[in-house]
C-alpha atoms as a PDB file:
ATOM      1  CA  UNK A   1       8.008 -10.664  12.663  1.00  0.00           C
ATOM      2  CA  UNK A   2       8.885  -8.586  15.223  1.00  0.00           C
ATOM      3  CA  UNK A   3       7.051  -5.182  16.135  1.00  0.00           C
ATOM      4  CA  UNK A   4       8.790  -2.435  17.912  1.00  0.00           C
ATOM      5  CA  UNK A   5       8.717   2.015  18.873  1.00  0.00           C
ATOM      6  CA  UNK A   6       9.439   3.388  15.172  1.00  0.00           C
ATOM      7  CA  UNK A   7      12.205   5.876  14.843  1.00  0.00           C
ATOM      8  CA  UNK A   8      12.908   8.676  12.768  1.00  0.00           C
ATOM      9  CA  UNK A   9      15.199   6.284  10.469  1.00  0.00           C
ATOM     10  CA  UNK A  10      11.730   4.685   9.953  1.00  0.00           C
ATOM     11  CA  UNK A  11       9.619   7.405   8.641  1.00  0.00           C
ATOM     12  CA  UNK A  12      10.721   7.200   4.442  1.00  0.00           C
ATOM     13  CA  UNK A  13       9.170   3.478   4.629  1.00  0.00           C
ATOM     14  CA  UNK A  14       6.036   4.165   6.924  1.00  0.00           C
ATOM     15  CA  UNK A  15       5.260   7.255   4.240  1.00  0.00           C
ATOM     16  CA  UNK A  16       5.684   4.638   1.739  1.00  0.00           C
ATOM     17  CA  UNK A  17       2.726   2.086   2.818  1.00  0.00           C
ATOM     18  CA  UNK A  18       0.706   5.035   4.096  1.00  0.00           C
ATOM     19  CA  UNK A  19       0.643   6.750   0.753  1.00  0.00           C
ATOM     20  CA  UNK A  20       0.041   3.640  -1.310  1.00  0.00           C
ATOM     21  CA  UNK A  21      -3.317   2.486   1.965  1.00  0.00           C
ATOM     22  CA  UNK A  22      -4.533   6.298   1.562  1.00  0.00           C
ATOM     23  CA  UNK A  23      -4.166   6.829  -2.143  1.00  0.00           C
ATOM     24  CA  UNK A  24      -6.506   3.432  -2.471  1.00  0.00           C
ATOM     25  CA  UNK A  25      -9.431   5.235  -0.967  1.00  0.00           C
ATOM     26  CA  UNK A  26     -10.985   2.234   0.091  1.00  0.00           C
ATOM     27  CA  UNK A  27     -10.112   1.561   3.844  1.00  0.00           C
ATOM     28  CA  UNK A  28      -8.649   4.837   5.186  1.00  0.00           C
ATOM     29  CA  UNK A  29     -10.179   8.156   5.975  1.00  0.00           C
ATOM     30  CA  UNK A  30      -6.894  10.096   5.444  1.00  0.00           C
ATOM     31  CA  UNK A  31      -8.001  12.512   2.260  1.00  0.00           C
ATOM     32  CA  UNK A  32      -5.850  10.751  -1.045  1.00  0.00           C
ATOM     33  CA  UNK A  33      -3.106  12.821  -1.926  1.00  0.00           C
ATOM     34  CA  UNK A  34      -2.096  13.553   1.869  1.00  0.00           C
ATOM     35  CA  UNK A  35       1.231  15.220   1.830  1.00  0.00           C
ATOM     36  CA  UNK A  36       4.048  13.597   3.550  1.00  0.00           C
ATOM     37  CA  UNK A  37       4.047  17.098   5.846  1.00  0.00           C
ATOM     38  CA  UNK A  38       0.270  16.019   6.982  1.00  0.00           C
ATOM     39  CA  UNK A  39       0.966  12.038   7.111  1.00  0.00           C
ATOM     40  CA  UNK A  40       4.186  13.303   9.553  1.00  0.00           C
ATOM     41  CA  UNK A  41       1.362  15.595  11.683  1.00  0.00           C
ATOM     42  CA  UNK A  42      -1.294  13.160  11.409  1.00  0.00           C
ATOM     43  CA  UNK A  43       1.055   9.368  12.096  1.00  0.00           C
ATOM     44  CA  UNK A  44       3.688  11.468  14.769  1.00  0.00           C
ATOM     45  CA  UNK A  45       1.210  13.923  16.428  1.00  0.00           C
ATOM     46  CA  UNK A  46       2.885  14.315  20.421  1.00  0.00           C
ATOM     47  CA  UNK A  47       0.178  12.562  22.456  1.00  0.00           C
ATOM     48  CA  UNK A  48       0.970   9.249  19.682  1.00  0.00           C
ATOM     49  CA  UNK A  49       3.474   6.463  20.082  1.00  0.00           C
ATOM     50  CA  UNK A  50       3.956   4.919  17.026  1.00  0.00           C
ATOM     51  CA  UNK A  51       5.098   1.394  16.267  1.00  0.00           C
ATOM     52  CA  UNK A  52       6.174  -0.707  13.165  1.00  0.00           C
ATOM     53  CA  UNK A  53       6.505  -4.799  11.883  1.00  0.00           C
ATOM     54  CA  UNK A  54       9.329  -5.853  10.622  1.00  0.00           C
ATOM     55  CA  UNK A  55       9.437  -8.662   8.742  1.00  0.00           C
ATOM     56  CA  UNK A  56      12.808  -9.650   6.822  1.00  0.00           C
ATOM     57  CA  UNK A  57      14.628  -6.586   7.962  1.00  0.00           C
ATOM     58  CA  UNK A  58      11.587  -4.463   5.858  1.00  0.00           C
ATOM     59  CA  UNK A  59       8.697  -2.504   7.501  1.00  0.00           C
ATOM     60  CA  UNK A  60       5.627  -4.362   6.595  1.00  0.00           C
ATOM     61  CA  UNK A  61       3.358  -2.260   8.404  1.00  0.00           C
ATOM     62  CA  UNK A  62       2.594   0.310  11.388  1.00  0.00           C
ATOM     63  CA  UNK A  63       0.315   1.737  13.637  1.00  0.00           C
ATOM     64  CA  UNK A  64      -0.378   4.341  16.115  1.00  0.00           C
ATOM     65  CA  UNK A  65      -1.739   4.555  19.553  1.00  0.00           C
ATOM     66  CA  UNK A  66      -3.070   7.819  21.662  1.00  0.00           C
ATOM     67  CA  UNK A  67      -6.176   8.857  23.553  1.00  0.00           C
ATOM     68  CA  UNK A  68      -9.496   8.426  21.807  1.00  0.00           C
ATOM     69  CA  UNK A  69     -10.316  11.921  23.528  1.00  0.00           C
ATOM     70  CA  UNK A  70      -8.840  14.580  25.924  1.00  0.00           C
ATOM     71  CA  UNK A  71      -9.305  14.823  28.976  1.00  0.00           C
ATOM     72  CA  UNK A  72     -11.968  13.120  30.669  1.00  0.00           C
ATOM     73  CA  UNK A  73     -12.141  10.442  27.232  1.00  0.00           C
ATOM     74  CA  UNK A  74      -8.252   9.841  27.558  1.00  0.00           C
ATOM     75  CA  UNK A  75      -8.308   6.245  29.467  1.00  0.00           C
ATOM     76  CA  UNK A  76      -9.772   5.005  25.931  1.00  0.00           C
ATOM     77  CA  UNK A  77      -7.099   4.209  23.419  1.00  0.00           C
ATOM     78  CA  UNK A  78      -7.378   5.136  19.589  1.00  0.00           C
ATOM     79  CA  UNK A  79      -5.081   3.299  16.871  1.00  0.00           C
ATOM     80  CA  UNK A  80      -4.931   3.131  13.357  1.00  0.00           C
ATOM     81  CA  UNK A  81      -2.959   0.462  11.376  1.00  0.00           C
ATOM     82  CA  UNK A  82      -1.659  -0.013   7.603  1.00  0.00           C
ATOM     83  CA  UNK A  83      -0.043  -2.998   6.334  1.00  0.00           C
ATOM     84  CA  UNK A  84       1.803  -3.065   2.798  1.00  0.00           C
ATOM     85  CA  UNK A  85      -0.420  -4.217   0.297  1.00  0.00           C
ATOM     86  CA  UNK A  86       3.081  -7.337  -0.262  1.00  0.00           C
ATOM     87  CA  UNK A  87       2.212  -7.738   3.146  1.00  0.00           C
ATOM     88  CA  UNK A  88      -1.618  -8.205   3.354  1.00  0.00           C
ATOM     89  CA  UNK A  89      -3.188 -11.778   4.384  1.00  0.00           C
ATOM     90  CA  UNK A  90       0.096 -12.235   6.116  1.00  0.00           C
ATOM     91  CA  UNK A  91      -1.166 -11.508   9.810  1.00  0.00           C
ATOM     92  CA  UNK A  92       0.637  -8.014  10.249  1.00  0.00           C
ATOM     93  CA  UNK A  93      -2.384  -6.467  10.917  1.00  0.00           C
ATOM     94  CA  UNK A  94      -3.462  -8.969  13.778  1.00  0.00           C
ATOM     95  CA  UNK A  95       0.001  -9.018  15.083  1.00  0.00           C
ATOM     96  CA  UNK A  96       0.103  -5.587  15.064  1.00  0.00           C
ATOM     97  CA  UNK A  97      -3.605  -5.106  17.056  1.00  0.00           C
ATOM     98  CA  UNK A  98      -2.475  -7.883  19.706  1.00  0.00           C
ATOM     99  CA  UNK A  99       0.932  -6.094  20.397  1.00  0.00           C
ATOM    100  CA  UNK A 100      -0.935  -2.579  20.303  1.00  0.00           C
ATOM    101  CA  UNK A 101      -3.506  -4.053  22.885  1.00  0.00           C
ATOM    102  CA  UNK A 102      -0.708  -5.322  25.255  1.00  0.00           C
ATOM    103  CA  UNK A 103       0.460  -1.583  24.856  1.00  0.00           C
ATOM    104  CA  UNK A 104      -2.772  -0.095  26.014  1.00  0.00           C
ATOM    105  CA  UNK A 105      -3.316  -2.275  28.828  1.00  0.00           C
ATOM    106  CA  UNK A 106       0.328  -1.319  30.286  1.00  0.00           C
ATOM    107  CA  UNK A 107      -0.506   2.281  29.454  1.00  0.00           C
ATOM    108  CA  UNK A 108      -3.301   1.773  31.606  1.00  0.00           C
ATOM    109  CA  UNK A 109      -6.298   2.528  28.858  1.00  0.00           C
ATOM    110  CA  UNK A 110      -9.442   0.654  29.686  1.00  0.00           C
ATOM    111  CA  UNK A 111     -10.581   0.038  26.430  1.00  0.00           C
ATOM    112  CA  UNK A 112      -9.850   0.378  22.743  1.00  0.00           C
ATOM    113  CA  UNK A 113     -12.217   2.144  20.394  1.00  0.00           C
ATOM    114  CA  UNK A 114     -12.133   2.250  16.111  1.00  0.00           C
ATOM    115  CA  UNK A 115     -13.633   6.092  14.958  1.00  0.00           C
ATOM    116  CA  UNK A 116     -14.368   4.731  11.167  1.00  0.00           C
ATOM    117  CA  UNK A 117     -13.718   0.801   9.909  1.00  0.00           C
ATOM    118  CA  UNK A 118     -15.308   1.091   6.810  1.00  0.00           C
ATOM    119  CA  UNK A 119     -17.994  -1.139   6.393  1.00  0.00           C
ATOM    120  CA  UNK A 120     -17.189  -2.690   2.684  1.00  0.00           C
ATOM    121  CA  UNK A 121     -13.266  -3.202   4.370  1.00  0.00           C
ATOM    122  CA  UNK A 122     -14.734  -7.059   5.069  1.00  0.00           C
ATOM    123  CA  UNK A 123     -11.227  -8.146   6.165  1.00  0.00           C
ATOM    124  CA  UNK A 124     -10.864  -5.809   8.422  1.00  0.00           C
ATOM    125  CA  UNK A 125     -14.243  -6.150   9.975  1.00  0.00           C
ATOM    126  CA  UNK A 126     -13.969  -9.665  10.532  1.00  0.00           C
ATOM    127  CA  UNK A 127     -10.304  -9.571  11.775  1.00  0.00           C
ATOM    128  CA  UNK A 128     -11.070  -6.854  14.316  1.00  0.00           C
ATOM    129  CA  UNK A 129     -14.264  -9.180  15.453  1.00  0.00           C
ATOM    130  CA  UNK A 130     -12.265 -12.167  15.779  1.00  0.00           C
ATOM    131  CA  UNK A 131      -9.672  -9.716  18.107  1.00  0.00           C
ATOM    132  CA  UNK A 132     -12.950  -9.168  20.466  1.00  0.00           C
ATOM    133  CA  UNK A 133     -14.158  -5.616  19.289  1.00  0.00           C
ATOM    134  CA  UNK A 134     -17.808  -5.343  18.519  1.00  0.00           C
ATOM    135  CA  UNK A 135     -19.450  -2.617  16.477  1.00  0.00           C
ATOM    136  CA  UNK A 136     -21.342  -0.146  19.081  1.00  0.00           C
ATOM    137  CA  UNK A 137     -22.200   2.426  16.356  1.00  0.00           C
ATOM    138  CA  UNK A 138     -23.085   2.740  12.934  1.00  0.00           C
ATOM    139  CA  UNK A 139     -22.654   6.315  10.517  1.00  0.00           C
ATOM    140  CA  UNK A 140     -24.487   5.996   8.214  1.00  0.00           C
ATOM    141  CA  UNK A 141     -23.149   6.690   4.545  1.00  0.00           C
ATOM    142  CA  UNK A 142     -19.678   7.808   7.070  1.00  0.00           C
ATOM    143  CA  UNK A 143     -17.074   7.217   4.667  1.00  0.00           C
ATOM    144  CA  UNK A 144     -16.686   8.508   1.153  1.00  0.00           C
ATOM    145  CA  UNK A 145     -15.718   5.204  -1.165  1.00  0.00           C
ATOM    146  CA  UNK A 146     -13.007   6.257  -4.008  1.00  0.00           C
ATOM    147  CA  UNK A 147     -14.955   4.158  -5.988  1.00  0.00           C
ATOM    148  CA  UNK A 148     -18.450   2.798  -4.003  1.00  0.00           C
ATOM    149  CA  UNK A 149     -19.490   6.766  -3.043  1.00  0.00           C
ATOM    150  CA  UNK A 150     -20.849   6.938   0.829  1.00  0.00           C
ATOM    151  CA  UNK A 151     -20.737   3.442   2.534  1.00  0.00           C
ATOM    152  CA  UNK A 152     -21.805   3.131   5.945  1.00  0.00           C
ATOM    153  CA  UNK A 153     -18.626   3.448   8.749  1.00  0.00           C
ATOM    154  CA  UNK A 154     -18.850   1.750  12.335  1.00  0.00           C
ATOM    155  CA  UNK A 155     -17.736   2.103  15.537  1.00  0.00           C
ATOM    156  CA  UNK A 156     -16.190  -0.762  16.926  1.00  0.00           C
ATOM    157  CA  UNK A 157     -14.539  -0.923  20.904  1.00  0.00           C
ATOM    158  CA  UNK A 158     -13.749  -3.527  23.174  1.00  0.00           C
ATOM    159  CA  UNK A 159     -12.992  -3.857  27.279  1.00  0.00           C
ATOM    160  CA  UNK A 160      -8.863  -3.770  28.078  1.00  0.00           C
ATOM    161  CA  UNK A 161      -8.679  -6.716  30.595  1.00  0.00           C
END
């Protein structure tokens, strides 16, 4: 696998795997139904780099990175990462948080911090644990559930060294 800055040749297959994690409802806070005009605003904003895997010449996943917050807030990093459901239990998504990581520390952030991992997304939970986040917050009933209703969200961050 190899991970690398997506380009706009890249953008049909990155809408692909983001419109099959959002339409789920299960992991993602992007509304179901998100146009492809919104997923372009929302995964290519200007302050973002994006990146993708590649695995077998096909994108198998992809994630962003930009400042948690403006300003004062902005040497935190904020990323958010699908993998193709084909793809899933394959280690994208670790390979993709250890490469976006090594990003943040050359870009000089001093930590990484998760807004929303939902709380029933046990995979994800665990994997970003493992990767040496910790939950600092909880919101309570934070995430709307396509099919669970409000589950609890957390806020999970870890140290750049």
């Amino acid at each position: 696998m190899t991970i690398r800055e997506a380009s706009a040749n890249d953008i049909d297959a990155i809408w692909e795997i983001f419109e099959k994690v959002v339409n789920d409802g299960d992991t993602f806070a992007f509304a179901p139904g998100t146009s492809k005009e919104s997923f372009l605003n929302l995964w290519f904003a200007p302050l973002m780099k994006t990146y993708v895997a590649v695995e077998d010449g096909q994108i198998s996943g992809s994630y962003f990175i930009k400042p948690n917050q403006p300003g004062l807030g902005a040497h935190i990093a904020n990323c958010g990462y699908i993998v193709h459901p084909a793809a899933r239990g394959k280690g994208t998504g670790g390979k993709m948080c250890k490469h976006s990581l090594g990003i943040a520390r050359e870009q000089g952030y001093r930590g990484m911090q998760f807004n929303i991992v939902v709380s029933t997304n046990t995979k994800a939970v665990e994997l970003w644990k493992k990767l040496g986040f910790r939950t600092i917050g909880i919101i309570p009933g934070g995430f709307r559930h396509i099919l669970l209703g409000y589950v609890d969200a957390y806020i999970m961050f870890r140290e750049i060294d």
